[in-house]
N, C-alpha and C. Protein backbone atom coordinates (compact mmCIF):
# COMPACT_ATOMS: atom_id res chain seq x y z
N UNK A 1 -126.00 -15.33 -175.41
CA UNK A 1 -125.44 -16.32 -176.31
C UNK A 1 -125.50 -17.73 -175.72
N UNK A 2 -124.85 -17.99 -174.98
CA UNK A 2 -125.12 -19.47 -174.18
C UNK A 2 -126.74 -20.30 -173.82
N UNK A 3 -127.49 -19.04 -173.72
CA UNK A 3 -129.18 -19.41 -173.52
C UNK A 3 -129.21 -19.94 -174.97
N UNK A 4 -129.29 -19.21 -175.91
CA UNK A 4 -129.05 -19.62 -177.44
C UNK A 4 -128.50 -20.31 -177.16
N UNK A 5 -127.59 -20.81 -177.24
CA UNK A 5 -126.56 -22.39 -177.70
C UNK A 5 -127.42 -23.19 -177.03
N UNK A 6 -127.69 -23.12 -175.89
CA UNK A 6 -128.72 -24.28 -175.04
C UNK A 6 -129.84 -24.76 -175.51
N UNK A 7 -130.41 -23.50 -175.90
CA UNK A 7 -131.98 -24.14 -176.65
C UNK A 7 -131.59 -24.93 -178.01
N UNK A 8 -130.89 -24.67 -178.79
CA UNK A 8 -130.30 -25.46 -179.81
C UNK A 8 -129.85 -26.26 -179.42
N UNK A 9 -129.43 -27.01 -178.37
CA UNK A 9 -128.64 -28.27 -178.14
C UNK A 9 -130.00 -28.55 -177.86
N UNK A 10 -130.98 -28.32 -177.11
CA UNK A 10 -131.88 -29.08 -176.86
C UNK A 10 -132.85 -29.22 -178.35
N UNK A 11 -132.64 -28.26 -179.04
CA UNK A 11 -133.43 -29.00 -180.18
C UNK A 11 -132.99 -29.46 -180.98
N UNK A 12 -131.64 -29.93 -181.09
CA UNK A 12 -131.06 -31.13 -181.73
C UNK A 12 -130.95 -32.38 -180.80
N UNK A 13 -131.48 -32.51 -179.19
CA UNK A 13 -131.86 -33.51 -178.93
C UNK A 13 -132.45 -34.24 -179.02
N UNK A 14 -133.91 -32.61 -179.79
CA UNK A 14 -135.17 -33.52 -179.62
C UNK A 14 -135.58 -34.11 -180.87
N UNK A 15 -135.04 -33.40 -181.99
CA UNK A 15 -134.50 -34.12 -183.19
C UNK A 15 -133.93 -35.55 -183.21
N UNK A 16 -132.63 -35.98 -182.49
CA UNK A 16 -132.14 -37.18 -182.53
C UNK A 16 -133.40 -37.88 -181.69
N UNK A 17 -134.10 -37.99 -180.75
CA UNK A 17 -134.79 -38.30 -180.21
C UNK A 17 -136.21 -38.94 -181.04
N UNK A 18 -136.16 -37.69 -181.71
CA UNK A 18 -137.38 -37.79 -182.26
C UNK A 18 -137.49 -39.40 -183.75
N UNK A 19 -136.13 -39.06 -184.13
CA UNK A 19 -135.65 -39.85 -185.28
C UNK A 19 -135.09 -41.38 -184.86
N UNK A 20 -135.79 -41.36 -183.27
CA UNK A 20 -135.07 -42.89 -182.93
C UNK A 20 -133.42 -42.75 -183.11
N UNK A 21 -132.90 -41.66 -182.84
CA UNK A 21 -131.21 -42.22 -183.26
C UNK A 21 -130.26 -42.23 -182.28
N UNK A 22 -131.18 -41.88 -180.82
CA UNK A 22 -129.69 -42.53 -179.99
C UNK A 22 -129.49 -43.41 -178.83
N UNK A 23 -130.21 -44.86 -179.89
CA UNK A 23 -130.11 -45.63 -179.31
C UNK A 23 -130.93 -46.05 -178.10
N UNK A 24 -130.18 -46.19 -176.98
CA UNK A 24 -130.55 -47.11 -175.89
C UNK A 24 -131.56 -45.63 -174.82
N UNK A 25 -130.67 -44.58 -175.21
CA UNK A 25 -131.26 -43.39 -174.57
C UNK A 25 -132.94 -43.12 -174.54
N UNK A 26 -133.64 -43.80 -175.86
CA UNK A 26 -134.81 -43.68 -175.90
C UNK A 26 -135.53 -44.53 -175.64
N UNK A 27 -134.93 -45.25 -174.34
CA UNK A 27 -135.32 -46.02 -173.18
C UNK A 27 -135.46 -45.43 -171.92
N UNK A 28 -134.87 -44.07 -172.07
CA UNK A 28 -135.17 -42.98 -170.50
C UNK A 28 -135.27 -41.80 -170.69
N UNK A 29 -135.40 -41.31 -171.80
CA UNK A 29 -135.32 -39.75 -172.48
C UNK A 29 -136.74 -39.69 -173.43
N UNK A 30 -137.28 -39.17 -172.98
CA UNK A 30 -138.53 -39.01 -174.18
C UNK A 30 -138.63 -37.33 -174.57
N UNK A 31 -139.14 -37.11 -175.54
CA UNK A 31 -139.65 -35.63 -175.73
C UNK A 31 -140.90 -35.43 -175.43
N UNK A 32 -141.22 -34.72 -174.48
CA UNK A 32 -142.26 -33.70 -173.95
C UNK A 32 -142.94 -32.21 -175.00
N UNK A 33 -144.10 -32.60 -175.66
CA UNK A 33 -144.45 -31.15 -176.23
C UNK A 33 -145.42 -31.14 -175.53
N UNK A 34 -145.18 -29.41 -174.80
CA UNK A 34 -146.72 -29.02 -173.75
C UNK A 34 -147.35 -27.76 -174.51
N UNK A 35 -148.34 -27.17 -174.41
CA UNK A 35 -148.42 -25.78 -174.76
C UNK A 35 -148.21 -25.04 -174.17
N UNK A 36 -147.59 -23.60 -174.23
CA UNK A 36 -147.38 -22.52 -173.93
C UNK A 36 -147.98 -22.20 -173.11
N UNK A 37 -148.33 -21.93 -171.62
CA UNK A 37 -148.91 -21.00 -170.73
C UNK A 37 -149.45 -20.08 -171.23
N UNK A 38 -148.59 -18.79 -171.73
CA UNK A 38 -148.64 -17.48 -172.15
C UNK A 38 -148.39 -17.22 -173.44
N UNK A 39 -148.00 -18.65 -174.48
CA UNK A 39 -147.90 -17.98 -175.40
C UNK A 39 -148.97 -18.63 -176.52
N UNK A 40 -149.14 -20.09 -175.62
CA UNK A 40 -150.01 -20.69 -176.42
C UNK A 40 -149.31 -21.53 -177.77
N UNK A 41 -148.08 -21.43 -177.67
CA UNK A 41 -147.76 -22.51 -178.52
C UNK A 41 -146.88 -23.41 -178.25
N UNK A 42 -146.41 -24.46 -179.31
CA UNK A 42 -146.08 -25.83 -178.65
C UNK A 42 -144.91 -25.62 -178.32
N UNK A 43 -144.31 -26.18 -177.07
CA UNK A 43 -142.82 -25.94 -176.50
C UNK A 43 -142.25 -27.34 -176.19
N UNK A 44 -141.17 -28.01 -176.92
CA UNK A 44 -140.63 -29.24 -176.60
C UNK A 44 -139.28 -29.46 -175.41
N UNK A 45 -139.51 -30.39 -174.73
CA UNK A 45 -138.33 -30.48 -174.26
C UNK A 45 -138.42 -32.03 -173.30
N UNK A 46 -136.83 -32.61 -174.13
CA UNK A 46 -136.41 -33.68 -173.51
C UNK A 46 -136.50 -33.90 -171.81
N UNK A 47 -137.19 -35.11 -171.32
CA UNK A 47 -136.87 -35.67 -169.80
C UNK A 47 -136.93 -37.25 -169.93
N UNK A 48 -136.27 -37.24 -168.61
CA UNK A 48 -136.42 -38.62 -168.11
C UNK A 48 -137.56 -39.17 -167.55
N UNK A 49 -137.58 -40.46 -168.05
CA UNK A 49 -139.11 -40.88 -167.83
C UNK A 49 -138.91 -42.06 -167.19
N UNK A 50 -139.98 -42.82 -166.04
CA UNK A 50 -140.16 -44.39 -165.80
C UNK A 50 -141.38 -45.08 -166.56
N UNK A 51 -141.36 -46.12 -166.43
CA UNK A 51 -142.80 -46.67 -166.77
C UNK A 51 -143.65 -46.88 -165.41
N UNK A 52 -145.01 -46.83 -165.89
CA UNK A 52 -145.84 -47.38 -164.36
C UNK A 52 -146.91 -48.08 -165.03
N UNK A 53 -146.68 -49.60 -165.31
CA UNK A 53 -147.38 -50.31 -166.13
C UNK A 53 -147.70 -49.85 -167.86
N UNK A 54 -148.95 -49.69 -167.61
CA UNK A 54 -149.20 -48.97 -169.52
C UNK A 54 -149.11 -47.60 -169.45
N UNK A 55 -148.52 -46.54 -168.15
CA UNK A 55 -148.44 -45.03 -168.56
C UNK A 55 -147.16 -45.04 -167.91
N UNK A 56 -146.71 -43.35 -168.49
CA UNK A 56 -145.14 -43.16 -168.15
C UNK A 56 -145.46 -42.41 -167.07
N UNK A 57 -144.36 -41.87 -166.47
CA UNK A 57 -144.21 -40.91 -165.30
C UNK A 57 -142.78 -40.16 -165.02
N UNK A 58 -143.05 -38.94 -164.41
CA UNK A 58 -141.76 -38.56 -164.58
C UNK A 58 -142.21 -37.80 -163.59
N UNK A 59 -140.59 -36.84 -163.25
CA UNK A 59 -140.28 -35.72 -162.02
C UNK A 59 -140.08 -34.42 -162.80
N UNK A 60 -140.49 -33.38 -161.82
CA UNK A 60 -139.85 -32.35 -161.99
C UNK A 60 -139.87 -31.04 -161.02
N UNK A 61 -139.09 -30.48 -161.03
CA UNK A 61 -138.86 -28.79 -160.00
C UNK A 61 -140.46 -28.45 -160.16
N UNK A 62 -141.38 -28.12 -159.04
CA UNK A 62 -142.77 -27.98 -159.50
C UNK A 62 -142.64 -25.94 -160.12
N UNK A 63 -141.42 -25.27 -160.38
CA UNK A 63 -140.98 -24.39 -161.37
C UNK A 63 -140.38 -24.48 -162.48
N UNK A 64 -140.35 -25.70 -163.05
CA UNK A 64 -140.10 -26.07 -164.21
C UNK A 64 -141.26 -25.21 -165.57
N UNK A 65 -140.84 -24.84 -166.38
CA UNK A 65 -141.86 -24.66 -167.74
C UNK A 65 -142.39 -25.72 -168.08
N UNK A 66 -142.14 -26.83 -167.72
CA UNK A 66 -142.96 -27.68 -168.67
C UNK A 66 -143.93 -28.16 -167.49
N UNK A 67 -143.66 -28.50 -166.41
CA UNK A 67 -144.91 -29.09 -165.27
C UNK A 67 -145.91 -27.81 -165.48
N UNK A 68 -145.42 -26.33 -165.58
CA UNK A 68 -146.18 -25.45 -164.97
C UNK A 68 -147.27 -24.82 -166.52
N UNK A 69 -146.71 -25.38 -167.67
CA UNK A 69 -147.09 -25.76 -168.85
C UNK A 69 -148.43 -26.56 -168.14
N UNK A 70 -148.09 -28.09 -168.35
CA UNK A 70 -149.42 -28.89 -167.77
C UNK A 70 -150.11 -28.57 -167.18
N UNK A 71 -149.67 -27.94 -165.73
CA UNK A 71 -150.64 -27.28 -164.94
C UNK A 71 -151.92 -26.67 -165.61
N UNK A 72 -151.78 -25.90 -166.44
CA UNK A 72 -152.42 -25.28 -167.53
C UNK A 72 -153.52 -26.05 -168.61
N UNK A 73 -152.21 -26.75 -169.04
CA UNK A 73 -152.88 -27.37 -170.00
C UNK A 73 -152.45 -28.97 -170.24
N UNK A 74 -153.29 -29.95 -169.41
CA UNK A 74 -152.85 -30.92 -169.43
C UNK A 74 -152.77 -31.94 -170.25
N UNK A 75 -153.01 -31.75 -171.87
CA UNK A 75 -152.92 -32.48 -172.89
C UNK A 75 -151.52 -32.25 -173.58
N UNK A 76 -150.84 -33.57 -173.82
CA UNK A 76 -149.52 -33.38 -174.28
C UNK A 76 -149.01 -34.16 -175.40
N UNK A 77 -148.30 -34.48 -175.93
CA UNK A 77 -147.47 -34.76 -177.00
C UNK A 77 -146.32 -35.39 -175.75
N UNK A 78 -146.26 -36.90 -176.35
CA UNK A 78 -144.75 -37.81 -175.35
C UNK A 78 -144.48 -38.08 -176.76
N UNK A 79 -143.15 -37.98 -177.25
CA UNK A 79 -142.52 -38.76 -178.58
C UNK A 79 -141.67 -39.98 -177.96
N UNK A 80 -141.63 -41.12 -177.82
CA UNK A 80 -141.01 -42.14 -177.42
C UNK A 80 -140.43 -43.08 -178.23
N UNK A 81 -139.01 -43.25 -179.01
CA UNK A 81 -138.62 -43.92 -179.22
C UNK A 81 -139.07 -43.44 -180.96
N UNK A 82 -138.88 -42.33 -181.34
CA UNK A 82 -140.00 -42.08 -182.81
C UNK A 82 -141.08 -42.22 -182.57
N UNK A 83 -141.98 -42.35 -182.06
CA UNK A 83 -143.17 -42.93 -182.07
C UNK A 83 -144.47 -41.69 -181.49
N UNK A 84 -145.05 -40.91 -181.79
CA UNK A 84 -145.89 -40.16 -180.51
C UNK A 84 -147.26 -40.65 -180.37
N UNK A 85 -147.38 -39.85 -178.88
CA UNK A 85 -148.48 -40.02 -178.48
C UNK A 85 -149.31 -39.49 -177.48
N UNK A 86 -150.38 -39.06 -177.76
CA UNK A 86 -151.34 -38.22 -177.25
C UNK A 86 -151.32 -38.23 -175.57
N UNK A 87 -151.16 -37.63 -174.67
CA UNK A 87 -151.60 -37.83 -173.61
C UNK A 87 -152.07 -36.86 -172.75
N UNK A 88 -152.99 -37.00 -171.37
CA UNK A 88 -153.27 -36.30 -170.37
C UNK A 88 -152.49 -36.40 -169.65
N UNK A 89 -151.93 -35.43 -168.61
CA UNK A 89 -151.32 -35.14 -167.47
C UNK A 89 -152.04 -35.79 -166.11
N UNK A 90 -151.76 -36.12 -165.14
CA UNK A 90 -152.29 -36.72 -164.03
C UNK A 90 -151.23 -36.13 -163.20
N UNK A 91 -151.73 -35.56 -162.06
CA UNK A 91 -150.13 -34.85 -161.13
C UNK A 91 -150.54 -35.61 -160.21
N UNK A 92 -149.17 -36.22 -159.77
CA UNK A 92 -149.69 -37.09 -158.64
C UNK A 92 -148.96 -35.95 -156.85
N UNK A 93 -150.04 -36.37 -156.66
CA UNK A 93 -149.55 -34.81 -155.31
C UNK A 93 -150.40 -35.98 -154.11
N UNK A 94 -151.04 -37.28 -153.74
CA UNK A 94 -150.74 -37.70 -152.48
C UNK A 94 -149.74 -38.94 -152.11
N UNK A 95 -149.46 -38.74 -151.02
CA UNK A 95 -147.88 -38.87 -150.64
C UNK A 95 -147.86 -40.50 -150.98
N UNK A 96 -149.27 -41.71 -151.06
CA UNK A 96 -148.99 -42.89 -151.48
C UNK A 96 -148.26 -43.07 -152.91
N UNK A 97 -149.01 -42.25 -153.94
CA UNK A 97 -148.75 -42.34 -155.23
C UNK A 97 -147.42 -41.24 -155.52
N UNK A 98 -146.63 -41.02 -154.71
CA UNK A 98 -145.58 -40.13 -154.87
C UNK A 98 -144.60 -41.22 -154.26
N UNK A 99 -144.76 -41.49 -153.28
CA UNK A 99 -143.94 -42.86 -152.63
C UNK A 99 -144.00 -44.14 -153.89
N UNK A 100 -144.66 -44.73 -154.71
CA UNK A 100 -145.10 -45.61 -155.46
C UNK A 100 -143.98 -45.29 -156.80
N UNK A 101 -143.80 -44.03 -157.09
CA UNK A 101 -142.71 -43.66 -158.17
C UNK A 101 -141.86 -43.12 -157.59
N UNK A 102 -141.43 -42.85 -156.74
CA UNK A 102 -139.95 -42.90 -156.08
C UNK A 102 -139.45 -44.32 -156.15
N UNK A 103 -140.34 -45.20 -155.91
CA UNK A 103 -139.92 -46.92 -156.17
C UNK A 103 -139.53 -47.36 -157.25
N UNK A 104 -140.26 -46.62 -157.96
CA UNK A 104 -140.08 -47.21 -159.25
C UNK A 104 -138.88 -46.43 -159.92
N UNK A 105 -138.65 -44.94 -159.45
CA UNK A 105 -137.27 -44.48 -159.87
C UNK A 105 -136.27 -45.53 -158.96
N UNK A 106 -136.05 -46.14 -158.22
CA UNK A 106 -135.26 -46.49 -157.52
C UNK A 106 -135.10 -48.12 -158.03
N UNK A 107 -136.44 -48.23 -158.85
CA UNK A 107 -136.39 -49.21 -159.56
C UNK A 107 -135.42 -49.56 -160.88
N UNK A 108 -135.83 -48.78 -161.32
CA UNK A 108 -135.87 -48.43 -162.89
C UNK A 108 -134.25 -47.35 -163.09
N UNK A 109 -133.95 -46.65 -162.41
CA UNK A 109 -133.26 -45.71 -162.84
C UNK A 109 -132.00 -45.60 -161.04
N UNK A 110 -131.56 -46.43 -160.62
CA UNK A 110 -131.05 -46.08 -159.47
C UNK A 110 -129.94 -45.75 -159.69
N UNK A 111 -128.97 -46.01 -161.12
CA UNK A 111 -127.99 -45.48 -161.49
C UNK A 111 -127.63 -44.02 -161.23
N UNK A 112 -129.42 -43.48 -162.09
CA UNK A 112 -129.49 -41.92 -161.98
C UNK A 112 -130.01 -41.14 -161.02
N UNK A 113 -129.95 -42.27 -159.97
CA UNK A 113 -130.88 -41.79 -158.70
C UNK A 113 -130.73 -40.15 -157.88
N UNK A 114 -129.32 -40.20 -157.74
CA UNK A 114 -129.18 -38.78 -157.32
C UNK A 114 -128.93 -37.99 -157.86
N UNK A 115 -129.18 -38.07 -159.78
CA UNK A 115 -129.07 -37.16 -160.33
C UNK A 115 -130.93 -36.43 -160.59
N UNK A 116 -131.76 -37.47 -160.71
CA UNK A 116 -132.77 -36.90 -160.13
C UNK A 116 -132.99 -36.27 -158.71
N UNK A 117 -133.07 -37.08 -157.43
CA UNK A 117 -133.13 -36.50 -156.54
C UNK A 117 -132.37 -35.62 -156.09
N UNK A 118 -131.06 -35.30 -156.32
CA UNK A 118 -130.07 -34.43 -155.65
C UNK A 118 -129.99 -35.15 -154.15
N UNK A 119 -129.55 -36.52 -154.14
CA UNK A 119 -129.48 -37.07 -152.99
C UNK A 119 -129.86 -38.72 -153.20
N UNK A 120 -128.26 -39.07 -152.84
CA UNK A 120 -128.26 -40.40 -152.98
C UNK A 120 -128.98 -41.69 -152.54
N UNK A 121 -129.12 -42.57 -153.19
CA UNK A 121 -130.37 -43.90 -152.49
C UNK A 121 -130.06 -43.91 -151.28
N UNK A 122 -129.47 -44.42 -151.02
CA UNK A 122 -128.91 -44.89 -149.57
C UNK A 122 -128.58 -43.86 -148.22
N UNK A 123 -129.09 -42.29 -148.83
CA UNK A 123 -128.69 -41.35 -147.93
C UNK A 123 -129.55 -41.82 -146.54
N UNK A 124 -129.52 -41.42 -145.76
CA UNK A 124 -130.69 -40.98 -144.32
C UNK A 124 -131.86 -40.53 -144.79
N UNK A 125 -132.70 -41.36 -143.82
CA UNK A 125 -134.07 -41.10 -144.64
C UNK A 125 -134.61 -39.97 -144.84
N UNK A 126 -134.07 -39.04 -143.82
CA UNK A 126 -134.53 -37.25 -143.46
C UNK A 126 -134.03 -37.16 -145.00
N UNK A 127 -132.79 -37.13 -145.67
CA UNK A 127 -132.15 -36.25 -146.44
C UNK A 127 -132.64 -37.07 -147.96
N UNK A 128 -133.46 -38.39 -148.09
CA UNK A 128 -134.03 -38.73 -149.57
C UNK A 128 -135.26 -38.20 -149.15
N UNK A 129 -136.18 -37.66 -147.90
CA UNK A 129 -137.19 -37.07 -147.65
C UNK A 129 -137.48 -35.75 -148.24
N UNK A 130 -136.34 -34.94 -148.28
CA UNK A 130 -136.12 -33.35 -148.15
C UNK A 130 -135.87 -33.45 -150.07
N UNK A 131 -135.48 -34.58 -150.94
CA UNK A 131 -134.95 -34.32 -151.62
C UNK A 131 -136.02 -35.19 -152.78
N UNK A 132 -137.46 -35.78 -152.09
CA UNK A 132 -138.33 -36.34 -152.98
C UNK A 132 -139.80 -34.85 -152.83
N UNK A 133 -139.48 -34.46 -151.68
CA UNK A 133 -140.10 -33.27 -151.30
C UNK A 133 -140.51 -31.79 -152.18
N UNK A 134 -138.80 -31.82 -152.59
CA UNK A 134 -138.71 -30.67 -153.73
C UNK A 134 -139.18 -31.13 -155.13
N UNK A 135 -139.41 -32.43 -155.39
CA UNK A 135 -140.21 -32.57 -156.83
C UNK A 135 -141.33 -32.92 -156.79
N UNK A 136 -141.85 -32.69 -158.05
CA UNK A 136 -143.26 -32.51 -158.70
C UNK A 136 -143.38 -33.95 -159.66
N UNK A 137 -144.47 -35.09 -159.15
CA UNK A 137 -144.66 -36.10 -159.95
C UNK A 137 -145.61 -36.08 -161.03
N UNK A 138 -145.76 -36.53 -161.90
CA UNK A 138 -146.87 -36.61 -163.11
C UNK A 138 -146.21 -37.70 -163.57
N UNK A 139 -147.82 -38.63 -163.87
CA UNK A 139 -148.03 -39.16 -164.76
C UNK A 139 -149.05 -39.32 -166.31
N UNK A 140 -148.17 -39.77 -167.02
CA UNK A 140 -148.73 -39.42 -168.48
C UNK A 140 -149.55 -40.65 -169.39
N UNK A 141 -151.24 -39.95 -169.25
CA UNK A 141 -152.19 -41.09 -169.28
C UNK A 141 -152.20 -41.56 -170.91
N UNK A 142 -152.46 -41.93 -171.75
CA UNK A 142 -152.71 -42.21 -173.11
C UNK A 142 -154.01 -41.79 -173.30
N UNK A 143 -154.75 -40.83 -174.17
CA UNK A 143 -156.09 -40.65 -174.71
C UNK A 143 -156.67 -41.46 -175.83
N UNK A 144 -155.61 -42.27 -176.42
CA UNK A 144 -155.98 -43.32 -177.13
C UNK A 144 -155.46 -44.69 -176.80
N UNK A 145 -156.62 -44.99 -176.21
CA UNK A 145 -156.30 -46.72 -175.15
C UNK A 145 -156.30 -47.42 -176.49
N UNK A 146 -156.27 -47.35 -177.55
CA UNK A 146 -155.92 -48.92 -178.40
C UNK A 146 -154.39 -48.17 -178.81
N UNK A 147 -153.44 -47.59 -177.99
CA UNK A 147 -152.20 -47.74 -178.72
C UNK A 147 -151.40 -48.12 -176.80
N UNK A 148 -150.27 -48.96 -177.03
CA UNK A 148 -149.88 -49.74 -175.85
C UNK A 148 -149.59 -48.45 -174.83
């Protein structure tokens, strides 16, 4: 029952999300549709996103369903703000371009900093090391360069 209640909260997120309706949120919350690994069909789900110039980027547990989704199949569906749009996956896995959006989370989002990392800005460098370590970066390219 609770797995149920969960997936329904998340798809009335991705609903409000989708409908532009909450606000300021769809300034760091976008909806993610990836395809199915195994089942082959479309699976949505809300994350937090940065910008990195004209593409987005985001984190995740590299056991997440949805990174391990891309892995697969790296064409996606970003809904931003109402709006969607087509994109490729790009995993960023060397340590410059993984360092480059940790900046930019630290930029952009330091409020939520240790709710992404599980480990605060300002910790010791060993312990934001151990805790940029355990995530998985991607960024999300646009397949249609005439939309911003």
């Amino acid at each position: 029952m609770p797995f149920r209640l969960a997936l329904r909260f998340l798809g009335f997120q991705n609903f409000l999300l989708r409908k532009d309706w909450l606000g300021g949120m769809g300034d760091v919350i976008l909806v993610l549709t990836t395809t199915g690994r195994r089942s082959g069909k479309p699976a949505s789900t809300p994350i937090g996103y940065v910008r990195d110039g004209k593409v987005w980027a985001a984190l995740s547990y590299p056991t997440s369903n949805w990174y391990r989704n891309l892995r697969q199949t790296p064409e996606a569906l970003l809904e931003i703000g109402g709006k969607p749009l087509r994109v490729r996956a790009e995993f960023v896995d060397d340590e410059p371009g993984r360092q480059r959006l940790v900046t930019l989370y630290r930029e952009q989002r330091a409020k939520n900093f240790k709710m992404f990392f599980n480990v605060a800005m300002d910790a010791p460098a060993e312990e934001v090391a151990r805790g940029i370590a355990a995530r998985a970066f991607v960024r999300f390219l646009p397949l249609d360069t005439t939309q911003p």
